[in-house]
PDB file of N, CA and C in Angstrom:
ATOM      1  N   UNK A   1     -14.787   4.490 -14.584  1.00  0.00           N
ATOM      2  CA  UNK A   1     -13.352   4.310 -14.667  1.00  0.00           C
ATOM      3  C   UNK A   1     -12.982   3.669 -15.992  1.00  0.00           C
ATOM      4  N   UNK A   2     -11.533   3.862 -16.100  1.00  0.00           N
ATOM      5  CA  UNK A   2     -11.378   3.409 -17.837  1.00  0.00           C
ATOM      6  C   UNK A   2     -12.166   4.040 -19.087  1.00  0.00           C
ATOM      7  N   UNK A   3     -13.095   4.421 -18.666  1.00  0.00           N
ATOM      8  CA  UNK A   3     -13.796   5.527 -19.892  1.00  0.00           C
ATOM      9  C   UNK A   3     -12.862   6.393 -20.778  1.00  0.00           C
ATOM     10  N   UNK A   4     -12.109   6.999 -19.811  1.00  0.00           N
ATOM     11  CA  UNK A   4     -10.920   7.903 -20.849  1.00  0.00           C
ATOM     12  C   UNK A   4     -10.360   7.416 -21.708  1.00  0.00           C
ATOM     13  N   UNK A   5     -10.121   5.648 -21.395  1.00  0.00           N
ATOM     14  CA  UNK A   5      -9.313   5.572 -22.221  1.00  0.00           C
ATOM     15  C   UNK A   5      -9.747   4.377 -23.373  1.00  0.00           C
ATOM     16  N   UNK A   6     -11.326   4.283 -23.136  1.00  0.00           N
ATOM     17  CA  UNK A   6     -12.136   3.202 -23.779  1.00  0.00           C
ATOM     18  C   UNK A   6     -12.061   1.812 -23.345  1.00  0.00           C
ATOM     19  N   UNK A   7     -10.715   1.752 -22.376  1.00  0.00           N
ATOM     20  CA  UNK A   7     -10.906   0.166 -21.922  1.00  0.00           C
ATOM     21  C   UNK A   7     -11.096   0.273 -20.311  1.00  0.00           C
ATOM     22  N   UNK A   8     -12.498  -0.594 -19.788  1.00  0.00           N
ATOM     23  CA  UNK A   8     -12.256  -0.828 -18.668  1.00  0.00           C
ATOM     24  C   UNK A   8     -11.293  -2.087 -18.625  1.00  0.00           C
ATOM     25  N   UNK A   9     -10.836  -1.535 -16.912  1.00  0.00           N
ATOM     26  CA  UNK A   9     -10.171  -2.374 -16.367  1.00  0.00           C
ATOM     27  C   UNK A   9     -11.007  -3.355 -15.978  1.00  0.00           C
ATOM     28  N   UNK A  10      -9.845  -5.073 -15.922  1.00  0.00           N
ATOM     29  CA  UNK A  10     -10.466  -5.997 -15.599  1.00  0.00           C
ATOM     30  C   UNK A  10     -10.466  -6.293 -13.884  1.00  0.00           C
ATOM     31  N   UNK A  11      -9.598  -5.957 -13.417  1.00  0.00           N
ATOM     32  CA  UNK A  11      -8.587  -6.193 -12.297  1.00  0.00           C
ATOM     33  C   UNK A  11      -7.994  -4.599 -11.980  1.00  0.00           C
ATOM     34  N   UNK A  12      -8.379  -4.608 -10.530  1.00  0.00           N
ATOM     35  CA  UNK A  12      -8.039  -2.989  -9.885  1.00  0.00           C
ATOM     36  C   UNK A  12      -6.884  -3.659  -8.675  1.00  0.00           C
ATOM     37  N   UNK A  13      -5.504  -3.488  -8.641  1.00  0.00           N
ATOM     38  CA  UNK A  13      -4.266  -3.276  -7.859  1.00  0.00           C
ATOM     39  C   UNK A  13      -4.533  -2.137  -7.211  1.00  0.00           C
ATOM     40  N   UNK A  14      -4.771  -2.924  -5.739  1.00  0.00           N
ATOM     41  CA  UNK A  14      -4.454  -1.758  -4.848  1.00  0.00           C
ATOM     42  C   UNK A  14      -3.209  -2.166  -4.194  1.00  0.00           C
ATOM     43  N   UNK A  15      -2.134  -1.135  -4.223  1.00  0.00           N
ATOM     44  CA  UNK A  15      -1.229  -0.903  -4.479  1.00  0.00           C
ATOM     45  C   UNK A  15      -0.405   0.628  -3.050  1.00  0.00           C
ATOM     46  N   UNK A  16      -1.820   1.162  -2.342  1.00  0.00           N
ATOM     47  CA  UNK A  16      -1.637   2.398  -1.573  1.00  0.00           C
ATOM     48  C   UNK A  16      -0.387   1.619  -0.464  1.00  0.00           C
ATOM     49  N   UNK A  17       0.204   2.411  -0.052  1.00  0.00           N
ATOM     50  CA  UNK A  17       1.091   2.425   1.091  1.00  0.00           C
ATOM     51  C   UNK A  17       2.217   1.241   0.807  1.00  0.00           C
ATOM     52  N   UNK A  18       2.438   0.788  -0.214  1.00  0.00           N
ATOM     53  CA  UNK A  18       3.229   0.323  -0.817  1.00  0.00           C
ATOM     54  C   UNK A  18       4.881   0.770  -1.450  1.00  0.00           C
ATOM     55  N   UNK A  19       5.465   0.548  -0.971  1.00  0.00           N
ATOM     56  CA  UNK A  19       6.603   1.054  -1.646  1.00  0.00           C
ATOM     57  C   UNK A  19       7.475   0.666  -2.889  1.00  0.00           C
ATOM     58  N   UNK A  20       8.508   1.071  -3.663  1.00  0.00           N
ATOM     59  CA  UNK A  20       8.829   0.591  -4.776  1.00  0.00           C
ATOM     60  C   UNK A  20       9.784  -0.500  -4.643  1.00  0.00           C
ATOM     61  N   UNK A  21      10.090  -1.930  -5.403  1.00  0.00           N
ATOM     62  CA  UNK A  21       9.371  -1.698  -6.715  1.00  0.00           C
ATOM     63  C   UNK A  21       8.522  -2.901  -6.069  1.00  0.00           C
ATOM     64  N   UNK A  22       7.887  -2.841  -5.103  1.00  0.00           N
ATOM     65  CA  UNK A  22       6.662  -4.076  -5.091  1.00  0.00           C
ATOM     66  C   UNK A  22       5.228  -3.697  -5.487  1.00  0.00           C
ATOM     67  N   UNK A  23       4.543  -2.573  -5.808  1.00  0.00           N
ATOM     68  CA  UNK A  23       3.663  -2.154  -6.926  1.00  0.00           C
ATOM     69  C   UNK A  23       3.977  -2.910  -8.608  1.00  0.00           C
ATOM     70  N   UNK A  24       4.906  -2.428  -8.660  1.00  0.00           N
ATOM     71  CA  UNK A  24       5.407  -3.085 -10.394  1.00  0.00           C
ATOM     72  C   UNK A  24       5.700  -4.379 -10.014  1.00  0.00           C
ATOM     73  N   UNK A  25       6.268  -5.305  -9.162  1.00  0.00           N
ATOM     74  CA  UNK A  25       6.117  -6.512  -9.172  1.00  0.00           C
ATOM     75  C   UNK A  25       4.852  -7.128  -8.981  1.00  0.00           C
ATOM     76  N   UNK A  26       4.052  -6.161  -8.397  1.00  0.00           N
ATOM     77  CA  UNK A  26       2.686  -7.669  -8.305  1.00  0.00           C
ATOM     78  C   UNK A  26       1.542  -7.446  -9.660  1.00  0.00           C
ATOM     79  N   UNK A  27       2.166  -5.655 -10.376  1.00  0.00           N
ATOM     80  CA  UNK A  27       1.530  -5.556 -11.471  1.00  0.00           C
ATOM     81  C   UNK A  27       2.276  -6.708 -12.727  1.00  0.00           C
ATOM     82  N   UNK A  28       3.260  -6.960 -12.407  1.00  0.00           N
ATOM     83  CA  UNK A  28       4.264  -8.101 -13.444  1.00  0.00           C
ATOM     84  C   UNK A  28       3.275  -9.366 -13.024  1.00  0.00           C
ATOM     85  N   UNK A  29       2.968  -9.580 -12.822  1.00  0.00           N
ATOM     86  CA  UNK A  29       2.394 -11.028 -12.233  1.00  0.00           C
ATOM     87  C   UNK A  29       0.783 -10.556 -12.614  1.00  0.00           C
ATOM     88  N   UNK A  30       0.425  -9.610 -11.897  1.00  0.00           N
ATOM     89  CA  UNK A  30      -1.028  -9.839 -12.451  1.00  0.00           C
ATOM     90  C   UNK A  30      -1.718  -9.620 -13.732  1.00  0.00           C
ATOM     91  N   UNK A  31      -0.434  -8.846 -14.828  1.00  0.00           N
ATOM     92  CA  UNK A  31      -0.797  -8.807 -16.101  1.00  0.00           C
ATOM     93  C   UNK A  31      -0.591  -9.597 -17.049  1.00  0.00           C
ATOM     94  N   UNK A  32       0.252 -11.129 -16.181  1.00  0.00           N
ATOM     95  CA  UNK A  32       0.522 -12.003 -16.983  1.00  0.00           C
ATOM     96  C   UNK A  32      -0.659 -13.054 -16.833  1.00  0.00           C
ATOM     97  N   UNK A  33      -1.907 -12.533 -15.991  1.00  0.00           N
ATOM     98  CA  UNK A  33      -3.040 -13.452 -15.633  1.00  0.00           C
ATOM     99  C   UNK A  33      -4.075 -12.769 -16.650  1.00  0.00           C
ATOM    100  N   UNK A  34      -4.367 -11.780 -17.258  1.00  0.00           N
ATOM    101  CA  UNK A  34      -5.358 -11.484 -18.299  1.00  0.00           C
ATOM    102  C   UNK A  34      -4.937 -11.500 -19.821  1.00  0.00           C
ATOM    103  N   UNK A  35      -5.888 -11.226 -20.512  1.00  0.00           N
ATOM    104  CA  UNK A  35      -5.579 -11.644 -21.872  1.00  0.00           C
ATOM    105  C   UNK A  35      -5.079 -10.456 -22.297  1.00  0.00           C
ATOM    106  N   UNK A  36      -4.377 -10.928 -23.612  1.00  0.00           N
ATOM    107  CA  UNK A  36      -3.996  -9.541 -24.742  1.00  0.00           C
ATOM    108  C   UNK A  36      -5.449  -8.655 -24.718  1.00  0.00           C
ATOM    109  N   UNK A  37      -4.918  -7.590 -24.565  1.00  0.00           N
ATOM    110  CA  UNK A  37      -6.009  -6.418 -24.668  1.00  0.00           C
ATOM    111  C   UNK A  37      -6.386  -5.816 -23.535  1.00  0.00           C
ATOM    112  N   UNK A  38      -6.409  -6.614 -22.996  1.00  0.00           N
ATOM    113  CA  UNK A  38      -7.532  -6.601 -21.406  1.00  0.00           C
ATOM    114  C   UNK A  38      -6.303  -5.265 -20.572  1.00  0.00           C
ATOM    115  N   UNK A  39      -7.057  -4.854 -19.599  1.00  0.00           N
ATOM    116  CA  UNK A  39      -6.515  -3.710 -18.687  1.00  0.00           C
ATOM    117  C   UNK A  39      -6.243  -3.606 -17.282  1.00  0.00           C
ATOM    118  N   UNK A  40      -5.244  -3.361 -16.199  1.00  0.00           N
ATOM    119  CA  UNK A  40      -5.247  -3.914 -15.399  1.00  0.00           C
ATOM    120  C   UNK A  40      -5.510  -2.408 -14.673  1.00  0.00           C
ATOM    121  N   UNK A  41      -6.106  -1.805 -13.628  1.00  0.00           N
ATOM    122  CA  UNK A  41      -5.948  -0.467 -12.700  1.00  0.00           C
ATOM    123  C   UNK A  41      -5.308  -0.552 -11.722  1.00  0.00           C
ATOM    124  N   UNK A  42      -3.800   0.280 -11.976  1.00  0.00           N
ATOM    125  CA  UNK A  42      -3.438   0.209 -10.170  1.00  0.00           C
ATOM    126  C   UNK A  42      -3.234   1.093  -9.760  1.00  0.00           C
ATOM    127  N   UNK A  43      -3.517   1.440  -8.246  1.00  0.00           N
ATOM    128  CA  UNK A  43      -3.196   2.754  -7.161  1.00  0.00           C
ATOM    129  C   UNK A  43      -1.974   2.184  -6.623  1.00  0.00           C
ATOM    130  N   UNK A  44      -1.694   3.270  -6.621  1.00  0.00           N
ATOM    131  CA  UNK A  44      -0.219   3.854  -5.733  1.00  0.00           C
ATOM    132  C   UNK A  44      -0.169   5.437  -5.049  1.00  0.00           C
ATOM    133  N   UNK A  45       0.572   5.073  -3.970  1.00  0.00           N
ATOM    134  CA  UNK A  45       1.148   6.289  -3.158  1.00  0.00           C
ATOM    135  C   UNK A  45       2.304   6.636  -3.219  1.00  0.00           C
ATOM    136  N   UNK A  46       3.019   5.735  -3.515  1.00  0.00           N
ATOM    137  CA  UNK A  46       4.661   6.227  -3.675  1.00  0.00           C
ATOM    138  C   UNK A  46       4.394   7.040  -4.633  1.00  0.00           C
ATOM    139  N   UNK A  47       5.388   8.023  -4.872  1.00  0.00           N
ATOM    140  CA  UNK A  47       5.329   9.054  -5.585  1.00  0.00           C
ATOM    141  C   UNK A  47       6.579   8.581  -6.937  1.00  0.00           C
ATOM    142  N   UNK A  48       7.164   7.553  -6.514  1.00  0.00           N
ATOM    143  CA  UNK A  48       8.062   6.837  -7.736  1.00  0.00           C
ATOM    144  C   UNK A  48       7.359   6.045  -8.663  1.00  0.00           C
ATOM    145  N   UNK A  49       6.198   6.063  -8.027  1.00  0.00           N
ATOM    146  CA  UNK A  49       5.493   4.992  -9.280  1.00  0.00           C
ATOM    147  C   UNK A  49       5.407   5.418 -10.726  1.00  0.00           C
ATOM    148  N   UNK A  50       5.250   6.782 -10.294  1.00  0.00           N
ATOM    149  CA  UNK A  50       5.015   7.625 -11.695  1.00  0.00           C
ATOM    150  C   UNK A  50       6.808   7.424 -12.762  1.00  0.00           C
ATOM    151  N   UNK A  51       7.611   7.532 -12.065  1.00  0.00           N
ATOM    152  CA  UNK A  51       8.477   7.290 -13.372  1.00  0.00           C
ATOM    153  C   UNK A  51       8.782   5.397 -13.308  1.00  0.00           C
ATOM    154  N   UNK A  52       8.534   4.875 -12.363  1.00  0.00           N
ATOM    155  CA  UNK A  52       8.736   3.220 -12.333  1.00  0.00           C
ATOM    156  C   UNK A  52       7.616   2.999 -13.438  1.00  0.00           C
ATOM    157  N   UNK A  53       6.723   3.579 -13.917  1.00  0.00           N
ATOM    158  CA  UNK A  53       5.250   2.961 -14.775  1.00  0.00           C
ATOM    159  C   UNK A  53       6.003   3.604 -15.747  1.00  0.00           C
ATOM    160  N   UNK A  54       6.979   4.751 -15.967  1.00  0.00           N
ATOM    161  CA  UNK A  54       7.252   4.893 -17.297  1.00  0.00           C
ATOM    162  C   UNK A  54       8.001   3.897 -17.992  1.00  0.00           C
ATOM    163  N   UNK A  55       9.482   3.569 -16.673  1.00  0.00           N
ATOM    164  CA  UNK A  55       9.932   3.047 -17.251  1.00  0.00           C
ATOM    165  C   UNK A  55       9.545   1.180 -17.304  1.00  0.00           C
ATOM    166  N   UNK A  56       8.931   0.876 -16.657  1.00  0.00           N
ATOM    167  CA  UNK A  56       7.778  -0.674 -16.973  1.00  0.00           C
ATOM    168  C   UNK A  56       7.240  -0.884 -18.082  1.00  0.00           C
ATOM    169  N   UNK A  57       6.624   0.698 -18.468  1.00  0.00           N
ATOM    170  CA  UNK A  57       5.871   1.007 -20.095  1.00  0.00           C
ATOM    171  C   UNK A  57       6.980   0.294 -21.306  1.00  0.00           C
ATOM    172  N   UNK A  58       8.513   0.916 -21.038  1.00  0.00           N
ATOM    173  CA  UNK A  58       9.435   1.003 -21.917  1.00  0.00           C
ATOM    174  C   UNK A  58       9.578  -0.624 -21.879  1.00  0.00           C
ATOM    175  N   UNK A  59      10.036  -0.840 -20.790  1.00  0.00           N
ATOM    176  CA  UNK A  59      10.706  -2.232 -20.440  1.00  0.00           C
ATOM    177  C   UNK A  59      10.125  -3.137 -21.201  1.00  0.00           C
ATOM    178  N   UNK A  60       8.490  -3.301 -20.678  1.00  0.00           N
ATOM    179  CA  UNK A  60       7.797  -4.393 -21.302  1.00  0.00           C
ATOM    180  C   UNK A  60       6.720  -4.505 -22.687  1.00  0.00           C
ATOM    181  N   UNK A  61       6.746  -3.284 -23.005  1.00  0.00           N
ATOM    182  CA  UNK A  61       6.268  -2.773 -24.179  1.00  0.00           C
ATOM    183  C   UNK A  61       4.370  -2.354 -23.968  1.00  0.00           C
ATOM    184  N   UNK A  62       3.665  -2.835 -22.694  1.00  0.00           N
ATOM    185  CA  UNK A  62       2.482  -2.843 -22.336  1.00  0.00           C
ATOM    186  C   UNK A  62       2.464  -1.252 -22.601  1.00  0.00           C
ATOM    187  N   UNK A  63       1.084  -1.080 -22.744  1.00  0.00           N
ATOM    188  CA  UNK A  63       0.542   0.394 -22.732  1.00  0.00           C
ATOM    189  C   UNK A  63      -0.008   0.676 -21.841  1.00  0.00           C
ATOM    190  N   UNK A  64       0.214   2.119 -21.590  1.00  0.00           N
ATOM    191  CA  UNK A  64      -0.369   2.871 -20.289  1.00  0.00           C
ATOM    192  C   UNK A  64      -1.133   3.658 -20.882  1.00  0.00           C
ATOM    193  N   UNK A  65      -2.466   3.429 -20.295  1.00  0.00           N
ATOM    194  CA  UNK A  65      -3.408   4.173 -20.747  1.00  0.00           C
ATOM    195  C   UNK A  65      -4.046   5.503 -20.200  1.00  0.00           C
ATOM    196  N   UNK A  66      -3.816   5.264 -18.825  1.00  0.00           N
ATOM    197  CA  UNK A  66      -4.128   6.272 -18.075  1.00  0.00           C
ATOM    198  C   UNK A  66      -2.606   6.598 -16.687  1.00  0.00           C
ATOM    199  N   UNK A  67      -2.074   7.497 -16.582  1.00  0.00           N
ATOM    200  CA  UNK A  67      -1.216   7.845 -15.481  1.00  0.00           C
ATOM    201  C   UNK A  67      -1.973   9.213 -15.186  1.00  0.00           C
ATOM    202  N   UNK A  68      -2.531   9.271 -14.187  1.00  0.00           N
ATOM    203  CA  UNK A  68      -2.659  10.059 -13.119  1.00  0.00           C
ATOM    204  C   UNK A  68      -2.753  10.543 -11.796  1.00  0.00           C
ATOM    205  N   UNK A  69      -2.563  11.512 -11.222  1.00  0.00           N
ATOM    206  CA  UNK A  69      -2.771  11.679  -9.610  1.00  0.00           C
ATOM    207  C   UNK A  69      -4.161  12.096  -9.192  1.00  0.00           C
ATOM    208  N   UNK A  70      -4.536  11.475  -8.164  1.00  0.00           N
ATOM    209  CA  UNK A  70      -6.092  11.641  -7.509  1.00  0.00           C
ATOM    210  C   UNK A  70      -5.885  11.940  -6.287  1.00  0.00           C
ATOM    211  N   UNK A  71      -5.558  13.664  -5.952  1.00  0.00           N
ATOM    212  CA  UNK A  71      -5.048  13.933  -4.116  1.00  0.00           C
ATOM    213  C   UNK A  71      -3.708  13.084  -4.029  1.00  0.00           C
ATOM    214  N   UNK A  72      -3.633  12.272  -3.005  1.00  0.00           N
ATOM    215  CA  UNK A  72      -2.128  11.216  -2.598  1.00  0.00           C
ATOM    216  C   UNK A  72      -2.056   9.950  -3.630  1.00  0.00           C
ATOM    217  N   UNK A  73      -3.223   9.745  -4.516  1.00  0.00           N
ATOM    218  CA  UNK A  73      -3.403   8.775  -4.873  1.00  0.00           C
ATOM    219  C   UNK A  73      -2.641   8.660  -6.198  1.00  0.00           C
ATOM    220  N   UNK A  74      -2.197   7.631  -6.902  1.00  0.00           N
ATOM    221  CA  UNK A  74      -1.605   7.588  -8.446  1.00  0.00           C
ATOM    222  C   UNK A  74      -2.811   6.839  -8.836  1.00  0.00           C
ATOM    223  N   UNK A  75      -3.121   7.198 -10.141  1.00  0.00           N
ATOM    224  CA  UNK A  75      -3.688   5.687 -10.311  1.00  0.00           C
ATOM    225  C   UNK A  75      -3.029   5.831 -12.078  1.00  0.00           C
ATOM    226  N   UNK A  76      -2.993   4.726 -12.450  1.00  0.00           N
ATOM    227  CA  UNK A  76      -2.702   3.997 -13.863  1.00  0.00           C
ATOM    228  C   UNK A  76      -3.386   3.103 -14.477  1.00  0.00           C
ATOM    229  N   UNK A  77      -3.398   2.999 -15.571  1.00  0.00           N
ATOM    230  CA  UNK A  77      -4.061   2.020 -16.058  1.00  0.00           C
ATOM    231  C   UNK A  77      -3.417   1.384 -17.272  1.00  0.00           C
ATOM    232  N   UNK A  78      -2.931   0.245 -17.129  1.00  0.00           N
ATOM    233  CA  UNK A  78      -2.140  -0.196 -18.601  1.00  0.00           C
ATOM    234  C   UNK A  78      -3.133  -1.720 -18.826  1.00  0.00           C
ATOM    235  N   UNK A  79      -2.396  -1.996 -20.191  1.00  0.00           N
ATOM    236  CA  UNK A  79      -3.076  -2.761 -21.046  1.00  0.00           C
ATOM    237  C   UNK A  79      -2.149  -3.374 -21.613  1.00  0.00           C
ATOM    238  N   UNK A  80      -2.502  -4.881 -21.508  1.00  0.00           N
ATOM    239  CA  UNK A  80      -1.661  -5.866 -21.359  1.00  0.00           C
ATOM    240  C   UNK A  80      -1.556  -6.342 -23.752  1.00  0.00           C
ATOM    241  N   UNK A  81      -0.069  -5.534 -24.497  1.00  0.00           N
ATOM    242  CA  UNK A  81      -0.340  -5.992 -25.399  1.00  0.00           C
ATOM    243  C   UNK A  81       0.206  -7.567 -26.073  1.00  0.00           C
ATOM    244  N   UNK A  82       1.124  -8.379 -25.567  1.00  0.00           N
ATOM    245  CA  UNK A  82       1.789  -9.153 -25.599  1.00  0.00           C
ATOM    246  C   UNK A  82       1.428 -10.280 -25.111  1.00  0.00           C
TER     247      UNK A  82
END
């Protein structure tokens, strides 16, 4: 995991059966617990996550390194630059 995108994650958010926006809130909180650089992985099922991670990307300037679907699954991976 994280290979694609050269950074593993430090911290994997599971995030399944969750609805919006409490995925992006507990990812707000847990990316303010690792360092600049570092990567956080989270799953999701809501199917809003995918534009809520775009616009989180915009909001907070963090990078998304990986957005994809796995079957029901989302998974993402951003990287904490700030």
């Amino acid at each position: 995991m994280g290979a694609e995108s050269g950074v593993t994650p430090v911290q994997v958010l599971d995030c399944k059966g969750l609805l919006c926006p409490v995925p992006i809130i507990r990812l707000s909180k847990a990316i303010k617990a690792i360092s600049v650089g570092q990567a956080i992985e989270m799953l999701a099922t809501d199917p809003g996550s995918m534009p809520d991670m775009e616009a989180y990307q915009k909001q907070t300037g963090h990078t998304l390194l990986v957005s994809e679907k796995q079957g029901d699954v989302f998974r993402f991976v951003v990287q904490r630059t700030k």
